[in-house]
C-alpha atoms as a PDB file:
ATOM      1  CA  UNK A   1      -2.741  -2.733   1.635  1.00  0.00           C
ATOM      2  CA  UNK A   2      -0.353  -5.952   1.900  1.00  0.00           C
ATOM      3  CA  UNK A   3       2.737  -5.806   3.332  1.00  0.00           C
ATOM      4  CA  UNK A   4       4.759  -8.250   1.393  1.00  0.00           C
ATOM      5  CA  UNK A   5       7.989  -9.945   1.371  1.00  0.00           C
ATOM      6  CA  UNK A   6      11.422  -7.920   1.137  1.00  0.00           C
ATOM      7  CA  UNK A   7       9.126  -5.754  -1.656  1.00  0.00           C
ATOM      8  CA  UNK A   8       6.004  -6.472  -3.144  1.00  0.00           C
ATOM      9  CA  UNK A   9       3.708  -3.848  -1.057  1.00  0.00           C
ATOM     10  CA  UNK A  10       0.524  -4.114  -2.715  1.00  0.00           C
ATOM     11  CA  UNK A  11      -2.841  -2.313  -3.240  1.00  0.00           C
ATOM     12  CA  UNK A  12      -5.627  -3.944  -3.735  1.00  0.00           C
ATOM     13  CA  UNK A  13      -9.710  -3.100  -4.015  1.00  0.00           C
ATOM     14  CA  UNK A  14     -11.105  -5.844  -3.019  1.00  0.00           C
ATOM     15  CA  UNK A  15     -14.935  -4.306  -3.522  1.00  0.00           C
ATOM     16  CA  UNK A  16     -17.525  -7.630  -3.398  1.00  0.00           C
ATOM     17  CA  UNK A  17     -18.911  -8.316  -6.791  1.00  0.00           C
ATOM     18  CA  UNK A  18     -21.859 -10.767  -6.492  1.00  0.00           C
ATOM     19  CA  UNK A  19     -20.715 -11.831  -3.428  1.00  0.00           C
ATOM     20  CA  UNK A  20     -17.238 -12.762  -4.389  1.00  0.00           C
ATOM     21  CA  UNK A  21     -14.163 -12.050  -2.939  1.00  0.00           C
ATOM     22  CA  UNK A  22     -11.134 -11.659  -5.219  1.00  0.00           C
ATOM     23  CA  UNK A  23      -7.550 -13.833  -4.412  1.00  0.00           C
ATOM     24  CA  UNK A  24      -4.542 -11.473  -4.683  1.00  0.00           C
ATOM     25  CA  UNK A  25      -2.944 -15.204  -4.351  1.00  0.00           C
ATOM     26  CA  UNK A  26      -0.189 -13.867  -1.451  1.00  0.00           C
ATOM     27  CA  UNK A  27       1.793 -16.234  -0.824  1.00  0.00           C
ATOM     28  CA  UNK A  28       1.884 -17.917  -3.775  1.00  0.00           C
ATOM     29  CA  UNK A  29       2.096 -14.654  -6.340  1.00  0.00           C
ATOM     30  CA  UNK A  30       4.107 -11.517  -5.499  1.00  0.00           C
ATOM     31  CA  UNK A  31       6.429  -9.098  -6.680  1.00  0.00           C
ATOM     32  CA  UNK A  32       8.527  -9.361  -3.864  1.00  0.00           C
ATOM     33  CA  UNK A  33      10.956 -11.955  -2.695  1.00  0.00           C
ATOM     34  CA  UNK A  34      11.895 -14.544   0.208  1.00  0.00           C
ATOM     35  CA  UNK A  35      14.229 -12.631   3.416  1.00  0.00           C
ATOM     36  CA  UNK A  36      17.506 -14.250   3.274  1.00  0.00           C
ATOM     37  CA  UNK A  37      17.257 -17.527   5.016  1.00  0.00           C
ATOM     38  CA  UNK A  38      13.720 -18.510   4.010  1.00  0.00           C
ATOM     39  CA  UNK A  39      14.749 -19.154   0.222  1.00  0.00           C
ATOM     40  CA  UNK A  40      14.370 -22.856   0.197  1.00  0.00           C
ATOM     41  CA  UNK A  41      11.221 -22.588   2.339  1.00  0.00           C
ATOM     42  CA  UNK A  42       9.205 -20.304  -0.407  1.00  0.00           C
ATOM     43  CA  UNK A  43      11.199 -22.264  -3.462  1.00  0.00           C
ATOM     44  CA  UNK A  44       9.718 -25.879  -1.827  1.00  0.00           C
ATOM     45  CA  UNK A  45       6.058 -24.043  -1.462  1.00  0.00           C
ATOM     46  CA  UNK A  46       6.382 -22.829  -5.070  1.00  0.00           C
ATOM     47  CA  UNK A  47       5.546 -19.555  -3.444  1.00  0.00           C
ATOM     48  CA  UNK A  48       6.159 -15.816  -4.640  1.00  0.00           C
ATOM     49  CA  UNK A  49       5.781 -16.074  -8.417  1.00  0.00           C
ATOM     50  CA  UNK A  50       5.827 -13.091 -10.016  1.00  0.00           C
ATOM     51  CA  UNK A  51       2.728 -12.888 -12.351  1.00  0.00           C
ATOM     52  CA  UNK A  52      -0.142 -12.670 -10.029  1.00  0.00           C
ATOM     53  CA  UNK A  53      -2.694 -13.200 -13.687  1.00  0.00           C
ATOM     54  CA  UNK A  54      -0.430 -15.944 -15.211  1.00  0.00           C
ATOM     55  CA  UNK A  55      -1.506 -17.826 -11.889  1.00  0.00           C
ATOM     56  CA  UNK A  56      -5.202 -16.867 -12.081  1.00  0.00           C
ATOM     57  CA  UNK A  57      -4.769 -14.348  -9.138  1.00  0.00           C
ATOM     58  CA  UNK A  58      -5.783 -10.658  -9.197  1.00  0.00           C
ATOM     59  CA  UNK A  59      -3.121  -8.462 -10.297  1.00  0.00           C
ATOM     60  CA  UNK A  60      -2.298  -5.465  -7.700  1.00  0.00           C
ATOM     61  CA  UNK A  61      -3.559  -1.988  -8.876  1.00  0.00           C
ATOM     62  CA  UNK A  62      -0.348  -0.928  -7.054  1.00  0.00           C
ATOM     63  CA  UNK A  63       2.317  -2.317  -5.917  1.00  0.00           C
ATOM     64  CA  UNK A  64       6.087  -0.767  -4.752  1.00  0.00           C
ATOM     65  CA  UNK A  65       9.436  -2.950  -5.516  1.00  0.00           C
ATOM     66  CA  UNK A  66      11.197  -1.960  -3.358  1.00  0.00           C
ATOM     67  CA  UNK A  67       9.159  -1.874  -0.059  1.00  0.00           C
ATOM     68  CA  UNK A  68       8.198   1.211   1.263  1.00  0.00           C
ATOM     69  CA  UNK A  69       6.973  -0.587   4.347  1.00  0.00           C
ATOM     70  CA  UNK A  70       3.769  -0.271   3.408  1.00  0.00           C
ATOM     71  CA  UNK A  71       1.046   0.515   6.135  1.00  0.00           C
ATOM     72  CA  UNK A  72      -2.667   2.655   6.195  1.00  0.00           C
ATOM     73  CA  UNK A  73      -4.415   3.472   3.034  1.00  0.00           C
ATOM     74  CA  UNK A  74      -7.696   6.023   3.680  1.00  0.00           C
ATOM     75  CA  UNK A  75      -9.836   7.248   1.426  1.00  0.00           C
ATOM     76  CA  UNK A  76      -9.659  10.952   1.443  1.00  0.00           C
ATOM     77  CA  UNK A  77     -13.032  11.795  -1.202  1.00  0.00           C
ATOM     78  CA  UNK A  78     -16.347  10.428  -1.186  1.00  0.00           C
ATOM     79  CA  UNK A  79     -15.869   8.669  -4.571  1.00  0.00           C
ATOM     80  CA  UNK A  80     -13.283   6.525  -2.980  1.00  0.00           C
ATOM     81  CA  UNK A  81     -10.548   7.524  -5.906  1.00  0.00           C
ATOM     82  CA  UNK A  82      -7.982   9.594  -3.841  1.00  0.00           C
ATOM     83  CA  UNK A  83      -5.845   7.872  -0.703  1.00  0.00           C
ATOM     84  CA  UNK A  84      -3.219   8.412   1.479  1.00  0.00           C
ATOM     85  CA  UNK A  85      -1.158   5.440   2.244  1.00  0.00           C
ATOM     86  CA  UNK A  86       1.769   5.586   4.750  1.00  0.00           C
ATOM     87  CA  UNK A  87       5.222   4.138   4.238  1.00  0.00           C
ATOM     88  CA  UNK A  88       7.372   3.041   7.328  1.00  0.00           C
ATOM     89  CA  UNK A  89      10.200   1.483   5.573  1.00  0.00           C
ATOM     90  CA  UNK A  90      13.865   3.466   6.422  1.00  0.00           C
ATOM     91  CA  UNK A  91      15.576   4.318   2.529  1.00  0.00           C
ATOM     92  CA  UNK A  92      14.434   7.683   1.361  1.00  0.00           C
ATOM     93  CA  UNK A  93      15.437   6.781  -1.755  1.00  0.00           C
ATOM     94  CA  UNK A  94      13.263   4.160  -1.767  1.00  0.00           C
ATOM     95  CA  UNK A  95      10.473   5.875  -0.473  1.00  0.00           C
ATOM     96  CA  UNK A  96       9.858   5.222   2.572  1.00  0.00           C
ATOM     97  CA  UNK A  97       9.476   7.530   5.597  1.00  0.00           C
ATOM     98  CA  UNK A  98       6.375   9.275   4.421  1.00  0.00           C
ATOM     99  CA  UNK A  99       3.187   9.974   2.845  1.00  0.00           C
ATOM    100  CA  UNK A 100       2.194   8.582  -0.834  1.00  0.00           C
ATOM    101  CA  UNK A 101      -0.563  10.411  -2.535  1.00  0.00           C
ATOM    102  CA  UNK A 102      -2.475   8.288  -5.113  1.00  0.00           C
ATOM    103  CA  UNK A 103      -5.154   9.089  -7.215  1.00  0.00           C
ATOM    104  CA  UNK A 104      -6.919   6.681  -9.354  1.00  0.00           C
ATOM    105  CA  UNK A 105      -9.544   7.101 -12.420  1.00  0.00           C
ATOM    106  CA  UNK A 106     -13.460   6.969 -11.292  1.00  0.00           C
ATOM    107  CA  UNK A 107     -13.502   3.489 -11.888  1.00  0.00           C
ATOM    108  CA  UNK A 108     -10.631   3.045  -9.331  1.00  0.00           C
ATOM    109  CA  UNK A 109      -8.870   1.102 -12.519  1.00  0.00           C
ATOM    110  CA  UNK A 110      -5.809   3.749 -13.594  1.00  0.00           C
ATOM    111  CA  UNK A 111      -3.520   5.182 -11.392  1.00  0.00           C
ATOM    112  CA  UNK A 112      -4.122   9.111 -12.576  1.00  0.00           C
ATOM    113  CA  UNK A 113      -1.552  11.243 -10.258  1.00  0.00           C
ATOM    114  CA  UNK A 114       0.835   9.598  -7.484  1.00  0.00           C
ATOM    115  CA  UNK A 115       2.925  11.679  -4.994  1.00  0.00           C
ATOM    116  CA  UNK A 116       4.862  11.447  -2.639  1.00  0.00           C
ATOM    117  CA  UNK A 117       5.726  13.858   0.785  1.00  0.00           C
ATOM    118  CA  UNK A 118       9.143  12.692   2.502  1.00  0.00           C
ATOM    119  CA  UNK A 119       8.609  13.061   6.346  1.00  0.00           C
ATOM    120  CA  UNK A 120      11.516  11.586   8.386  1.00  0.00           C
ATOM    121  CA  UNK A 121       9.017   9.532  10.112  1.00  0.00           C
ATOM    122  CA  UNK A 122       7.288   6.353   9.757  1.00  0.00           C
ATOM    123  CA  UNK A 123       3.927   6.812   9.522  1.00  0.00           C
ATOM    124  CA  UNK A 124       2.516   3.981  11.485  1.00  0.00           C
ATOM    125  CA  UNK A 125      -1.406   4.629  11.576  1.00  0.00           C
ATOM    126  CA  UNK A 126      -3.528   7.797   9.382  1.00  0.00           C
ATOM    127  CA  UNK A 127      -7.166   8.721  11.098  1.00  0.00           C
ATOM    128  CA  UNK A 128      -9.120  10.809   8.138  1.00  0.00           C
ATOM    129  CA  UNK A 129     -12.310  13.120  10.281  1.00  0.00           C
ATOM    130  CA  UNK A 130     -16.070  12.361   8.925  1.00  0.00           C
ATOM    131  CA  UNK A 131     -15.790  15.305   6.667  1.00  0.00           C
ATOM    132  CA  UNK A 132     -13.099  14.572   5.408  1.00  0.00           C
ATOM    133  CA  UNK A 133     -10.975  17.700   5.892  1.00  0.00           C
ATOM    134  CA  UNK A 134      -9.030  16.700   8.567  1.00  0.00           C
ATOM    135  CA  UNK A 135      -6.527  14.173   8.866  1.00  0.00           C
ATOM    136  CA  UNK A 136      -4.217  12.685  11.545  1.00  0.00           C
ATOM    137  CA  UNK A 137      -0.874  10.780  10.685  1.00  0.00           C
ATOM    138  CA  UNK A 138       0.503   8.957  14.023  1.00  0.00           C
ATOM    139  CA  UNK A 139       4.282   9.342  13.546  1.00  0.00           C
ATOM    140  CA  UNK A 140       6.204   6.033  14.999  1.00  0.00           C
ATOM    141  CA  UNK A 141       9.850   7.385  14.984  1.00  0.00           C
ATOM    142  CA  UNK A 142       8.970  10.469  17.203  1.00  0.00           C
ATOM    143  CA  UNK A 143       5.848   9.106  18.697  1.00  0.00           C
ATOM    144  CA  UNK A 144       4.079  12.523  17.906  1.00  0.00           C
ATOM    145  CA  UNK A 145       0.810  12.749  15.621  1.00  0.00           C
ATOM    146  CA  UNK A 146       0.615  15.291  12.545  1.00  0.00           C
ATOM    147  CA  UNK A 147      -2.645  17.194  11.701  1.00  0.00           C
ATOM    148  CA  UNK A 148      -3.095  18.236   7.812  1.00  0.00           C
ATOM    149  CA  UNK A 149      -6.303  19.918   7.231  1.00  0.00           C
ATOM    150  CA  UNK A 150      -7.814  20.066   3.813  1.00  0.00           C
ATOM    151  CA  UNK A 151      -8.047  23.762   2.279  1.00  0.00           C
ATOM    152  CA  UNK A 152     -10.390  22.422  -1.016  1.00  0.00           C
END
């Protein structure tokens, strides 16, 4: 995950390919934009254009506008095609304060089903067991952990 600007979250596979590591091209592409008071900082740069492929840059395979305050993504199969990532931003109506769900196609190209679970919390960290059946979500705003065990 990348935590942009004020928006922009992004996910992005970044699985080698003949040894070669993809740019996402933060800061100079992203969805989001500057905090107020760094404006004329990003606009002198040239930073934070929008079109991450019009600036020969990987585009995101996911990316939330607004922020959700993105933190952990874990894989929760073996194929690598369904994650849980954890939002700590503080708008439920934005999303934030919770769990998103996301499943993607076998190829990991296509998001195929995307969920979310509203918590109250910001979940800061997410520890998936070896089997995969268990998995812990560290809570910031109580400081208490959640277990969710897998039933399939």
């Amino acid at each position: 995950t990348e935590h942009g600007p004020k928006g922009g979250d992004e996910v992005n596979f970044n699985f080698l390919n003949n040894d070669k590591m993809k740019n996402f091209g933060w800061p100079i592409s992203s969805y989001g934009k500057p905090y107020p008071g760094t404006e004329n900082i990003f606009e002198k740069e040239g930073w934070l254009k929008k079109s991450h492929s019009e600036n020969n840059f990987n585009e995101p395979i996911k990316y939330f506008v607004p922020s959700i305050g993105i933190s952990e993504i874990v894989p929760l199969d073996k194929n690598d095609t369904e994650f849980f990532i954890g939002a700590m931003g503080s708008e439920i109506i934005e999303k934030d304060l919770g769990l998103h769900y996301i499943k993607f196609d076998e190829n990991r190209n296509k998001i195929t089903d995307h969920n979310y679970v509203l918590l109250n919390e910001r979940v800061r960290d997410i520890v998936v067991s070896q089997d995969r059946k268990t998995i812990i979500l560290f809570l910031e705003t109580s400081g208490s952990m959640a277990i969710i065990k897998k039933i399939r």
